[in-house]
C-alpha atoms as a PDB file:
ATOM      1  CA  UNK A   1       0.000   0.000   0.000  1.00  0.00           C
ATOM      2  CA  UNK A   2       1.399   3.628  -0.736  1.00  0.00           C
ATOM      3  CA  UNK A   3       1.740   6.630   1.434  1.00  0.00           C
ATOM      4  CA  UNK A   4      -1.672   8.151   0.164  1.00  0.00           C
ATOM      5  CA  UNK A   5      -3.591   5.275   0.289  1.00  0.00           C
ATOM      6  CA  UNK A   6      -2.177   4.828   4.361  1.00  0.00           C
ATOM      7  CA  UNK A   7      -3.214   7.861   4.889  1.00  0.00           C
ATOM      8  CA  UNK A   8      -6.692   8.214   3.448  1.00  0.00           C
ATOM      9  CA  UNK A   9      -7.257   4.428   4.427  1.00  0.00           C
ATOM     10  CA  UNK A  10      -8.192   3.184   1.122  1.00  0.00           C
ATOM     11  CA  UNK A  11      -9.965  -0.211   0.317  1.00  0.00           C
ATOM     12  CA  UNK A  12     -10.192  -1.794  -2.667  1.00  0.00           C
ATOM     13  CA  UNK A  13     -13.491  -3.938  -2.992  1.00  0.00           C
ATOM     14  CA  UNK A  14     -15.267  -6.177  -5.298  1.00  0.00           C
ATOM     15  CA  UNK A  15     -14.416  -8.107  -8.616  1.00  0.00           C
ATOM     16  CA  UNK A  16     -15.929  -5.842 -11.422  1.00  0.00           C
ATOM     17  CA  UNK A  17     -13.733  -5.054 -13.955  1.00  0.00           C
ATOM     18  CA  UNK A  18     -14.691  -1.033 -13.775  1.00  0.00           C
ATOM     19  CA  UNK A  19     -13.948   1.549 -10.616  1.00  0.00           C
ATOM     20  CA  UNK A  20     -16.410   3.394  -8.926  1.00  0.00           C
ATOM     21  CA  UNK A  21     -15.099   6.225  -5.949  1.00  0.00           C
ATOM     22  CA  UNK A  22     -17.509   6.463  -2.954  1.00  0.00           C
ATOM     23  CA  UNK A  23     -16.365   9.815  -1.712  1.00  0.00           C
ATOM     24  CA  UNK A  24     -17.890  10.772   2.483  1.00  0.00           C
ATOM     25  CA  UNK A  25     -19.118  14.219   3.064  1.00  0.00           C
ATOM     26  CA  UNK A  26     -18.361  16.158   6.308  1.00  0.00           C
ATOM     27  CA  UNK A  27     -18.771  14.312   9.817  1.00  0.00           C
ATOM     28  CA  UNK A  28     -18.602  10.987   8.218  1.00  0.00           C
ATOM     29  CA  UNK A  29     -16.177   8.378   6.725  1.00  0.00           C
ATOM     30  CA  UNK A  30     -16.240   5.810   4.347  1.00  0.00           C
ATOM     31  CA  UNK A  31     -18.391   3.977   6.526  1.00  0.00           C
ATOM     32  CA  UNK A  32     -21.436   6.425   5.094  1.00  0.00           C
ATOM     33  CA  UNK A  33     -21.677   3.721   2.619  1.00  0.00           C
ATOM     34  CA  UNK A  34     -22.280   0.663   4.046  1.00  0.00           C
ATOM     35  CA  UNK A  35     -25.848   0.113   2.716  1.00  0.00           C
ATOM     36  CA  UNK A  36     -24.505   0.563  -0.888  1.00  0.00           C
ATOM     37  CA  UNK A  37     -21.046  -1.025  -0.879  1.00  0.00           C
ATOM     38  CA  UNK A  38     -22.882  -4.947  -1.138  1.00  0.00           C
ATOM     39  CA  UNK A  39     -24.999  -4.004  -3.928  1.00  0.00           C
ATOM     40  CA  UNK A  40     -21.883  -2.646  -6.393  1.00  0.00           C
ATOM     41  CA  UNK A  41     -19.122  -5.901  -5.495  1.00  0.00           C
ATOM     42  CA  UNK A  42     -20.067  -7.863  -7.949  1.00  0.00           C
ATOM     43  CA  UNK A  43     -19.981  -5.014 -10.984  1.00  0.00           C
ATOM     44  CA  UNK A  44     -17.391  -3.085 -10.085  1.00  0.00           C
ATOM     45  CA  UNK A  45     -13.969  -2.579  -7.984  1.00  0.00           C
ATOM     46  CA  UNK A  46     -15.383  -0.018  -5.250  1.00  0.00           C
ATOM     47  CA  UNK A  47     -13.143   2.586  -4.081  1.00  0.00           C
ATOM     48  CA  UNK A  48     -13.489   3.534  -0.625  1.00  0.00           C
ATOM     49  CA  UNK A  49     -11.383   6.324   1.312  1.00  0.00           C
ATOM     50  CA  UNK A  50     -11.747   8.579   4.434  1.00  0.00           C
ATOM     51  CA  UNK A  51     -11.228  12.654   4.030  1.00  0.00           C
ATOM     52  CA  UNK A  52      -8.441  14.099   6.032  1.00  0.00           C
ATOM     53  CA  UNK A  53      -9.991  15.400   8.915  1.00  0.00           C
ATOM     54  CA  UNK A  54     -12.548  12.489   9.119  1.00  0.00           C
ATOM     55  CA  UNK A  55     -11.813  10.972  12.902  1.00  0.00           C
ATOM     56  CA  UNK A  56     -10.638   7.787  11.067  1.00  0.00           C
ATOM     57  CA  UNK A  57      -7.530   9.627   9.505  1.00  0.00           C
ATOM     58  CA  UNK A  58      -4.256  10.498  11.593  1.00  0.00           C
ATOM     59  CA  UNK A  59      -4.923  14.481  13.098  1.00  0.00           C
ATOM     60  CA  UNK A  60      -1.676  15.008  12.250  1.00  0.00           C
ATOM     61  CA  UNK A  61      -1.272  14.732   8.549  1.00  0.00           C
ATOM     62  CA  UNK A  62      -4.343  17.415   8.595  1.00  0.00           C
ATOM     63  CA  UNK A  63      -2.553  20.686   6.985  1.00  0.00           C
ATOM     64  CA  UNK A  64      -4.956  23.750   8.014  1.00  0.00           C
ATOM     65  CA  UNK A  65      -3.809  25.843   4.927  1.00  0.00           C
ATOM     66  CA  UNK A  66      -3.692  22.660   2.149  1.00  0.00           C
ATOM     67  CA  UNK A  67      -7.113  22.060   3.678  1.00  0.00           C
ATOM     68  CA  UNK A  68      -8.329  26.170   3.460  1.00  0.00           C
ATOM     69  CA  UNK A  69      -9.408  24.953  -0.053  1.00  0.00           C
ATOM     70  CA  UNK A  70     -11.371  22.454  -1.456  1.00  0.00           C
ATOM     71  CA  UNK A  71      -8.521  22.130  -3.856  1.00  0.00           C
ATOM     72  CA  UNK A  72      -6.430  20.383  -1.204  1.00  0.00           C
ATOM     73  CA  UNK A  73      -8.695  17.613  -0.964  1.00  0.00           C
ATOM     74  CA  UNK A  74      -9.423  17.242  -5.033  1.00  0.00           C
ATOM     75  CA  UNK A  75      -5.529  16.831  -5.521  1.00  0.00           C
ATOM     76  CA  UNK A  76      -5.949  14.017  -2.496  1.00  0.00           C
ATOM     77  CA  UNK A  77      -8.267  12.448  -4.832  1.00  0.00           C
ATOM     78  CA  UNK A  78      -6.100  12.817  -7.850  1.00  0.00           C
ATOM     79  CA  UNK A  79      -3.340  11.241  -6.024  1.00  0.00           C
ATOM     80  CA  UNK A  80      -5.457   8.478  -4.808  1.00  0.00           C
ATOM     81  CA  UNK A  81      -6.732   7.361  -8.602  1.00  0.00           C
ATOM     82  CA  UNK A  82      -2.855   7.593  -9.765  1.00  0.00           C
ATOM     83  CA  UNK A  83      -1.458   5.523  -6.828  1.00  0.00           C
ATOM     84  CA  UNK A  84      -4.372   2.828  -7.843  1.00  0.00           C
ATOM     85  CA  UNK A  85      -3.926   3.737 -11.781  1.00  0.00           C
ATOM     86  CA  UNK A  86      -7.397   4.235 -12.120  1.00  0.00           C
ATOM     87  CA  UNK A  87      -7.880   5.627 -15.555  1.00  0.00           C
ATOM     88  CA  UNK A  88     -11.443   6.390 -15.699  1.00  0.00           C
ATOM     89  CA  UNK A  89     -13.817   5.911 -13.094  1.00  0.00           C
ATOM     90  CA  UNK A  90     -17.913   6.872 -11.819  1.00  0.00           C
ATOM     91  CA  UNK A  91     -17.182   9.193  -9.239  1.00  0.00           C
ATOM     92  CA  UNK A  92     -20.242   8.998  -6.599  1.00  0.00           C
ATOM     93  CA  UNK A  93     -19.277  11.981  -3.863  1.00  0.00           C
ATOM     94  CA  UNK A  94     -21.702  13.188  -1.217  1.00  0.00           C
ATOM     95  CA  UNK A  95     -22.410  16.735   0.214  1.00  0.00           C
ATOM     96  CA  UNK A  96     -18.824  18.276  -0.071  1.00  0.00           C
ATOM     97  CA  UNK A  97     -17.214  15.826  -1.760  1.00  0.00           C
ATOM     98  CA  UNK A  98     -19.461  16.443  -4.791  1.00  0.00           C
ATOM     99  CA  UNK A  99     -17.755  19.517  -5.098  1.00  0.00           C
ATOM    100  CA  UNK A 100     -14.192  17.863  -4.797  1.00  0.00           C
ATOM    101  CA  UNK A 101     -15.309  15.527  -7.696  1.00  0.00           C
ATOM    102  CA  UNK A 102     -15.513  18.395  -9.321  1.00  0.00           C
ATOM    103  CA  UNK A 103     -12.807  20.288  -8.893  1.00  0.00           C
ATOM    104  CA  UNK A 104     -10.627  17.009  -9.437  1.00  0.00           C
ATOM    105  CA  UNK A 105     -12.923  16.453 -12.949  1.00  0.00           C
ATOM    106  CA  UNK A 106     -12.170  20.014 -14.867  1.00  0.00           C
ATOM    107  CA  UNK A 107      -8.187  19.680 -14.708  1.00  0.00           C
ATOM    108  CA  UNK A 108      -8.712  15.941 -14.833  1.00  0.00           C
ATOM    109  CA  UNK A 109     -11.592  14.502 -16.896  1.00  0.00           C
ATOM    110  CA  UNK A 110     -10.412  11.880 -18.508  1.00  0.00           C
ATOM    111  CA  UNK A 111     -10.455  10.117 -15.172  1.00  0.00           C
ATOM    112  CA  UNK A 112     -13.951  10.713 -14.715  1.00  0.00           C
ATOM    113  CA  UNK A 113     -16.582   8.940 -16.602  1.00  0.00           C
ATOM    114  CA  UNK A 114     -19.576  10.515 -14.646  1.00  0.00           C
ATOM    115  CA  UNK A 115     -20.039  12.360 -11.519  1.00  0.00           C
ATOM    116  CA  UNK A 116     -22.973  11.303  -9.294  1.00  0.00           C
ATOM    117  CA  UNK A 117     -23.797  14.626  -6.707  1.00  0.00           C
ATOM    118  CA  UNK A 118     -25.948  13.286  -3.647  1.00  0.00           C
ATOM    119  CA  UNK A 119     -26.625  16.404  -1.407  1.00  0.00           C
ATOM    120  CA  UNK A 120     -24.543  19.059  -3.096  1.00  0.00           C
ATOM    121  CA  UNK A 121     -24.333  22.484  -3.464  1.00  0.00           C
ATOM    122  CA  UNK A 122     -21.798  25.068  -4.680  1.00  0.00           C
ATOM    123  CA  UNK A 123     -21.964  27.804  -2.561  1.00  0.00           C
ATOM    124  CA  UNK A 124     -23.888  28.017   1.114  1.00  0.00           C
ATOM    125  CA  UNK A 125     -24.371  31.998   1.311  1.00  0.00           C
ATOM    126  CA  UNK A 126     -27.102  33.678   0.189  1.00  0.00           C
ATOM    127  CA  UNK A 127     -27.087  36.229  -2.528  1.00  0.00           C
ATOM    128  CA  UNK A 128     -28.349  38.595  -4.472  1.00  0.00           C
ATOM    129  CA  UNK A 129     -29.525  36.249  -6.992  1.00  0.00           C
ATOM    130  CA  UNK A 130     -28.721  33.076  -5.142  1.00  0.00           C
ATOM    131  CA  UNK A 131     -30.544  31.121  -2.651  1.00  0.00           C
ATOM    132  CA  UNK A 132     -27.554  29.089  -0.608  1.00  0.00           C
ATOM    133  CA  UNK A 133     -29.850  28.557   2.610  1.00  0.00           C
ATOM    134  CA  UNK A 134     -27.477  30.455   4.847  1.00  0.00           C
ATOM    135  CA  UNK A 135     -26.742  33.986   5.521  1.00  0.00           C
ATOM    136  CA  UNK A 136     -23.128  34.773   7.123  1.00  0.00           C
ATOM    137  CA  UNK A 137     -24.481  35.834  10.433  1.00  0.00           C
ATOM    138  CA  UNK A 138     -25.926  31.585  11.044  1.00  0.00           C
ATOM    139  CA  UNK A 139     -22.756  30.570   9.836  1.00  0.00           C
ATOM    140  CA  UNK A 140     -20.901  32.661  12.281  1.00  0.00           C
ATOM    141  CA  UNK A 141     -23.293  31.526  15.090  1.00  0.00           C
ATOM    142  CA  UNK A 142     -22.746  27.857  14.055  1.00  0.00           C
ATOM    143  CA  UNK A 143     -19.004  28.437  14.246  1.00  0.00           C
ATOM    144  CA  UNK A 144     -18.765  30.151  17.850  1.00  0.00           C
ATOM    145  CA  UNK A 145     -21.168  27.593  18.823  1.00  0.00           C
ATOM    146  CA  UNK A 146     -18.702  24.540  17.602  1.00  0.00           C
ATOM    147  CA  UNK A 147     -15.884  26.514  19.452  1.00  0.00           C
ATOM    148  CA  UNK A 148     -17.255  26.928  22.723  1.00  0.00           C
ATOM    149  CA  UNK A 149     -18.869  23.145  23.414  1.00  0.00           C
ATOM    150  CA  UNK A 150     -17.817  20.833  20.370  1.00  0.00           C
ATOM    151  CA  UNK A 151     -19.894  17.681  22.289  1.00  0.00           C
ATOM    152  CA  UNK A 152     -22.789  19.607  22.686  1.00  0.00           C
ATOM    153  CA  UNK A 153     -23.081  21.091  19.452  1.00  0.00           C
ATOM    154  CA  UNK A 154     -22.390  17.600  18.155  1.00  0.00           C
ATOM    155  CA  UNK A 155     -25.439  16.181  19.967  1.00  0.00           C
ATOM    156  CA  UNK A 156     -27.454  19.530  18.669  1.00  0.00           C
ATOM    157  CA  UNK A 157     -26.282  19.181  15.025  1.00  0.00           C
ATOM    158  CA  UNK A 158     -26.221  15.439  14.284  1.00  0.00           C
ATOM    159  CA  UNK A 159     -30.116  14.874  14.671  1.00  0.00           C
ATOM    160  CA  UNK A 160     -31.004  18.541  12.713  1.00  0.00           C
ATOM    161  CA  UNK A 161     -28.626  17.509   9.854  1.00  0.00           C
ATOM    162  CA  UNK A 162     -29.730  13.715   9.337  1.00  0.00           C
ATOM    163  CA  UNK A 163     -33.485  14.713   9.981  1.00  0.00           C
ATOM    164  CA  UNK A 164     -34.583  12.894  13.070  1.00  0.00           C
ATOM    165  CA  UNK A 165     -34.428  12.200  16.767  1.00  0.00           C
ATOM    166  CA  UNK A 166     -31.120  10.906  18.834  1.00  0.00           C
ATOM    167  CA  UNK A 167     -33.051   7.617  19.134  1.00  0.00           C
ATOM    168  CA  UNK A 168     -32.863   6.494  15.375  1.00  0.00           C
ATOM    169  CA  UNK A 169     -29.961   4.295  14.432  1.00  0.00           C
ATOM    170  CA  UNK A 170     -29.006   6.848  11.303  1.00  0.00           C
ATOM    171  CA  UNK A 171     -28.084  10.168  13.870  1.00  0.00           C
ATOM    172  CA  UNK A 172     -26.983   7.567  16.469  1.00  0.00           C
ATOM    173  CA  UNK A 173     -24.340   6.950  13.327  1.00  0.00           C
ATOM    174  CA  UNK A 174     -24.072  10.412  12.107  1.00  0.00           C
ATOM    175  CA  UNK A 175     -23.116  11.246  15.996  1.00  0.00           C
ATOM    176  CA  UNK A 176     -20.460   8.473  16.419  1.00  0.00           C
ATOM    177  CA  UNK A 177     -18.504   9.738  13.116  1.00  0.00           C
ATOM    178  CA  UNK A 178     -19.001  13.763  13.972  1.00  0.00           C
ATOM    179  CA  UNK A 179     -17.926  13.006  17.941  1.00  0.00           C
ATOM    180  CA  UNK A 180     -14.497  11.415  15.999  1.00  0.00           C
ATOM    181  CA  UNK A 181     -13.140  14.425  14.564  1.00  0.00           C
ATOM    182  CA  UNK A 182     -10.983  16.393  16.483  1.00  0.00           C
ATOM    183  CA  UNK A 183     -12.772  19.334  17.561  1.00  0.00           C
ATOM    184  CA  UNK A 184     -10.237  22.299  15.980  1.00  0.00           C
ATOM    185  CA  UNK A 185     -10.586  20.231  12.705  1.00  0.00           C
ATOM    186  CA  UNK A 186     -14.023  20.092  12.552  1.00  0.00           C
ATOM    187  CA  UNK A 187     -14.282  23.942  12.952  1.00  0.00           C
ATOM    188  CA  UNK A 188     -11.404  24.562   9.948  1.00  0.00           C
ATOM    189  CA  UNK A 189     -12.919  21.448   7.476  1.00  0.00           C
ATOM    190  CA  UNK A 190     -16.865  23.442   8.384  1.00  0.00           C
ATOM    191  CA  UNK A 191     -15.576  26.854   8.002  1.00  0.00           C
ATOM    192  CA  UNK A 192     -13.870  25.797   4.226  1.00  0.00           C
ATOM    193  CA  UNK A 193     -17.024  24.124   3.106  1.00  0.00           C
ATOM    194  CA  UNK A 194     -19.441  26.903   4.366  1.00  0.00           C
ATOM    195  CA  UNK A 195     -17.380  29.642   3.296  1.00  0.00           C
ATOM    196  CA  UNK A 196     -16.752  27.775  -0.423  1.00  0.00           C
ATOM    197  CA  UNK A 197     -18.507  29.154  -3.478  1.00  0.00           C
ATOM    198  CA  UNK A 198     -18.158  26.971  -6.585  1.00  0.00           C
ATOM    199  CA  UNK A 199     -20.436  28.772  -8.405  1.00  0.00           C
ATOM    200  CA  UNK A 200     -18.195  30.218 -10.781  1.00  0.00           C
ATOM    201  CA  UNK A 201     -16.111  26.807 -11.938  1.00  0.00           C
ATOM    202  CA  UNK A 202     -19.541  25.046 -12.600  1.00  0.00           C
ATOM    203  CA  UNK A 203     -19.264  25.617 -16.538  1.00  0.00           C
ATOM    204  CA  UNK A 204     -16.073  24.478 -16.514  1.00  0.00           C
ATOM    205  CA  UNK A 205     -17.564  20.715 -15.869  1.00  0.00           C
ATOM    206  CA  UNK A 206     -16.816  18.274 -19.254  1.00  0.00           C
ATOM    207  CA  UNK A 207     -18.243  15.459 -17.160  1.00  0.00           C
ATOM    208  CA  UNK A 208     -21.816  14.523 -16.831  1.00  0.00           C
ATOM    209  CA  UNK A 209     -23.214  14.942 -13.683  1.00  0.00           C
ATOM    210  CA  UNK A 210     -25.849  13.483 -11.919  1.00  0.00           C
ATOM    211  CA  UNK A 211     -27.893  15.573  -9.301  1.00  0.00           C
ATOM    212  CA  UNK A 212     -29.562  13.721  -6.581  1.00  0.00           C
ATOM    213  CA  UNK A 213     -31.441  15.574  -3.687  1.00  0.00           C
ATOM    214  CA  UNK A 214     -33.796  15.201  -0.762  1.00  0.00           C
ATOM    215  CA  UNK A 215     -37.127  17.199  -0.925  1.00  0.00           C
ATOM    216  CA  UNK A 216     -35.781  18.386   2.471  1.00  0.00           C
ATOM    217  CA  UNK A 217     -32.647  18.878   3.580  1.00  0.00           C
ATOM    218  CA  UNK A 218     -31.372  21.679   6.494  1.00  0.00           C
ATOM    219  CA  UNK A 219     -28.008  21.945   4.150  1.00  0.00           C
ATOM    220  CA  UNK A 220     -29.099  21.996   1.300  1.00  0.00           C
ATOM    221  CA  UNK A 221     -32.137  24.082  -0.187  1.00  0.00           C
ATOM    222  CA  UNK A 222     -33.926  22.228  -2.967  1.00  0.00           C
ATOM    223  CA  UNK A 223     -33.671  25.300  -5.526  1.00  0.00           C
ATOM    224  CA  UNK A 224     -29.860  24.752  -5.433  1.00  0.00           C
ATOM    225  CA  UNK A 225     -30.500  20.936  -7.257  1.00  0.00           C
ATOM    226  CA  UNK A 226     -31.985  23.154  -9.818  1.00  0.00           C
ATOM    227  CA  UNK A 227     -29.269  25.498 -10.176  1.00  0.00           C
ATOM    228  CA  UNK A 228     -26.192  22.991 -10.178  1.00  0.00           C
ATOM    229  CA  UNK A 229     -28.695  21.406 -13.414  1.00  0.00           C
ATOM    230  CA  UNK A 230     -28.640  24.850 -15.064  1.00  0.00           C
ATOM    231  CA  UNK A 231     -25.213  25.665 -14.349  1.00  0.00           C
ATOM    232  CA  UNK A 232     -22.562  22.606 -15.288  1.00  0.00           C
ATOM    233  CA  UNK A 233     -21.224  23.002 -18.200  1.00  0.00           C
ATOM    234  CA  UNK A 234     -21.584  19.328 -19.182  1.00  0.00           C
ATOM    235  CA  UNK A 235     -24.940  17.419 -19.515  1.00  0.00           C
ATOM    236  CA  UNK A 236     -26.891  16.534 -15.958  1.00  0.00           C
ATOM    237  CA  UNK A 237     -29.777  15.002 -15.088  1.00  0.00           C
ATOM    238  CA  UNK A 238     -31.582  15.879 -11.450  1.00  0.00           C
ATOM    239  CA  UNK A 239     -33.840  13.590  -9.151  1.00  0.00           C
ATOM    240  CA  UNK A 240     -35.335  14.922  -6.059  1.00  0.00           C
ATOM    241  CA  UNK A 241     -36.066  11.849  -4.035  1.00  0.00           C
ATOM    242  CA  UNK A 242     -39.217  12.086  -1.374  1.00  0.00           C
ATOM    243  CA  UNK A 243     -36.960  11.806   1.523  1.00  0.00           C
ATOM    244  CA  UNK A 244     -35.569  13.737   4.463  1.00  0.00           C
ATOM    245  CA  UNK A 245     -31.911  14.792   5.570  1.00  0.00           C
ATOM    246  CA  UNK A 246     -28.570  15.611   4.456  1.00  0.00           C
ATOM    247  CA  UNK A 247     -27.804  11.829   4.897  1.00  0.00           C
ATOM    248  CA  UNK A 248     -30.272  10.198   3.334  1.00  0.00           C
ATOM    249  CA  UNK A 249     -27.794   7.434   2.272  1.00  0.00           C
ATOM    250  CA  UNK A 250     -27.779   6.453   6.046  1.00  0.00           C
ATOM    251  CA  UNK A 251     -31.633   7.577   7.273  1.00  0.00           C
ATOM    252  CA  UNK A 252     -33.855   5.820   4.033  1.00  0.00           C
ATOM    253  CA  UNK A 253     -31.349   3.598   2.424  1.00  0.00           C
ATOM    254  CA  UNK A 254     -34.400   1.665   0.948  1.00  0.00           C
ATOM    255  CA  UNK A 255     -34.941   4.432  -1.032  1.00  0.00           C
ATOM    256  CA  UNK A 256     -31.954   6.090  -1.871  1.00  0.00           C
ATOM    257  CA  UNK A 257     -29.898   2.871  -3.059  1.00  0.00           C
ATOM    258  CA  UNK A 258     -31.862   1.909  -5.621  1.00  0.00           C
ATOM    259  CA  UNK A 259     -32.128   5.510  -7.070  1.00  0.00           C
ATOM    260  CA  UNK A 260     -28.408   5.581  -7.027  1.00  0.00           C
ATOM    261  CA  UNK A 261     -28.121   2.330  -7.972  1.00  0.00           C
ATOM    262  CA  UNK A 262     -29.874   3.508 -11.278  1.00  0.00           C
ATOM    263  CA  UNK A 263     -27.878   6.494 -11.892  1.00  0.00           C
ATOM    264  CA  UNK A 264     -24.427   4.412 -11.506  1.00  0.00           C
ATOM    265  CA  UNK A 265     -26.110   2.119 -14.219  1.00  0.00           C
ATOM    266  CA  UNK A 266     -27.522   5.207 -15.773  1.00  0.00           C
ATOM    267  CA  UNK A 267     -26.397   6.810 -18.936  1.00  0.00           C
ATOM    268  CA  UNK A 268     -26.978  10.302 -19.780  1.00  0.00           C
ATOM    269  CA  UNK A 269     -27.876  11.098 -23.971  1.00  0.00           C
ATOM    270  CA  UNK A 270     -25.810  13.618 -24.818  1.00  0.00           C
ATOM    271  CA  UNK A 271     -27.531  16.568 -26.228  1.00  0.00           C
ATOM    272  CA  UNK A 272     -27.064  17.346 -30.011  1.00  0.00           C
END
């Protein structure tokens, strides 16, 4: 195993003869995917690896400026494919790692076949002409708030972001992954995805994109599905699925795996 994959804890799964990435968002780790990961061994080789910063990965290979960006963590992914020699893969990335798909895709996209978005968004901030779902003043509350008690916001957060109570086995999940991170981490890897705006490298996209959304989600508005559709400069298709969360892949897995299930297998027609 090579220094990147060590450090990113990499697995290598199934006996397919193509590559699919499953790519965590914020608070998680590769384990995210664990109701998806049994349908795909038998198709493809699946890709798994943690984020630096997830509480899975060693604190102190975290770089605070490499990791200001969301740059930092698309040339982690680059260097992940090329220590595998993957030469084209599905890219599957959830919440922020969407975004690092895509960053990774415009200088590389010959190593991307498709890019499937669950949860994404470009930008967080509202604007003139832009509904993110945020404005900076709840961002800036959520921050001091993460500063002063990192437990309790935890137990606050997990449940609002996964959309239920501390009971269910999904926030219970979310809660164990989030309590993992090292609490000055957390703040830096939250503060570089809120304060992110990929709005203006969307048309830069060659690879097409798949959009997948809840119909409610405290992260991500629903309008922003919309705009990352109108946006990408490559072909995309959108599905709004009927559930709840910013994790849906972990709170209704019996609905969300077979809708991604269908994009991986899905492709777009290009338009003429």
């Amino acid at each position: 195993m090579g220094i990147v994959e060590e450090a990113h804890n990499v697995k290598v799964l199934g006996s397919g003869t193509r590559y699919i990435v499953l790519a965590h968002g914020f608070g998680t780790d590769q384990s995210v995917w664990k109701h998806l990961v049994p349908h795909l061994l038998d198709d493809f080789r699946v890709v798994l690896y943690d984020n630096m910063g997830a509480g899975t990965t060693n604190p102190d290979y975290f770089d605070f400026d490499r990791y200001s960006t969301l740059q930092g963590y698309a040339f982690d992914l680059l260097a992940i494919l090329e220590e595998l020699r993957v030469h084209s893969c599905i890219f599957l990335g959830h919440s922020v790692s969407a975004m690092i798909g895509t960053v990774a895709s415009i200088s590389r996209p010959d190593l991307f076949a498709k890019i499937i978005m669950l949860s994404a968004s470009p930008g967080y901030l509202n604007d003139t002409e832009y509904f993110g779902g945020f404005e900076q003043e709840d961002l800036d509350e959520l921050f001091d708030a993460m500063a002063a008690n990192y437990k309790a916001w935890c137990s606050g957060f997990a449940p609002l972001a996964v959309g239920g109570d501390m009971e269910s086995v999904a926030v219970q999940e979310f809660s164990r992954t989030l309590f993992n991170m090292r609490p000055d981490i957390a703040l830096s890897v939250l503060q570089t995805i809120f304060q992110s705006d990929m709005r203006q490298i969307l048309n830069l996209v060659t690879v097409p994109c798949h959009i997948i959304q809840s119909k409610k989600d405290l992260a991500v508005p629903i309008v922003v599905s919309e705009y990352l559709h109108q946006n990408i400069g490559c072909d995309s298709v959108v599905e709004v699925m009927s559930t709840e969360g910013h994790l849906p892949q972990l709170s209704s897995p019996d609905i969300v795996i077979p809708v991604l299930l269908k994009h991986i297998r899905l492709d777009i027609v290009t338009k003429q």
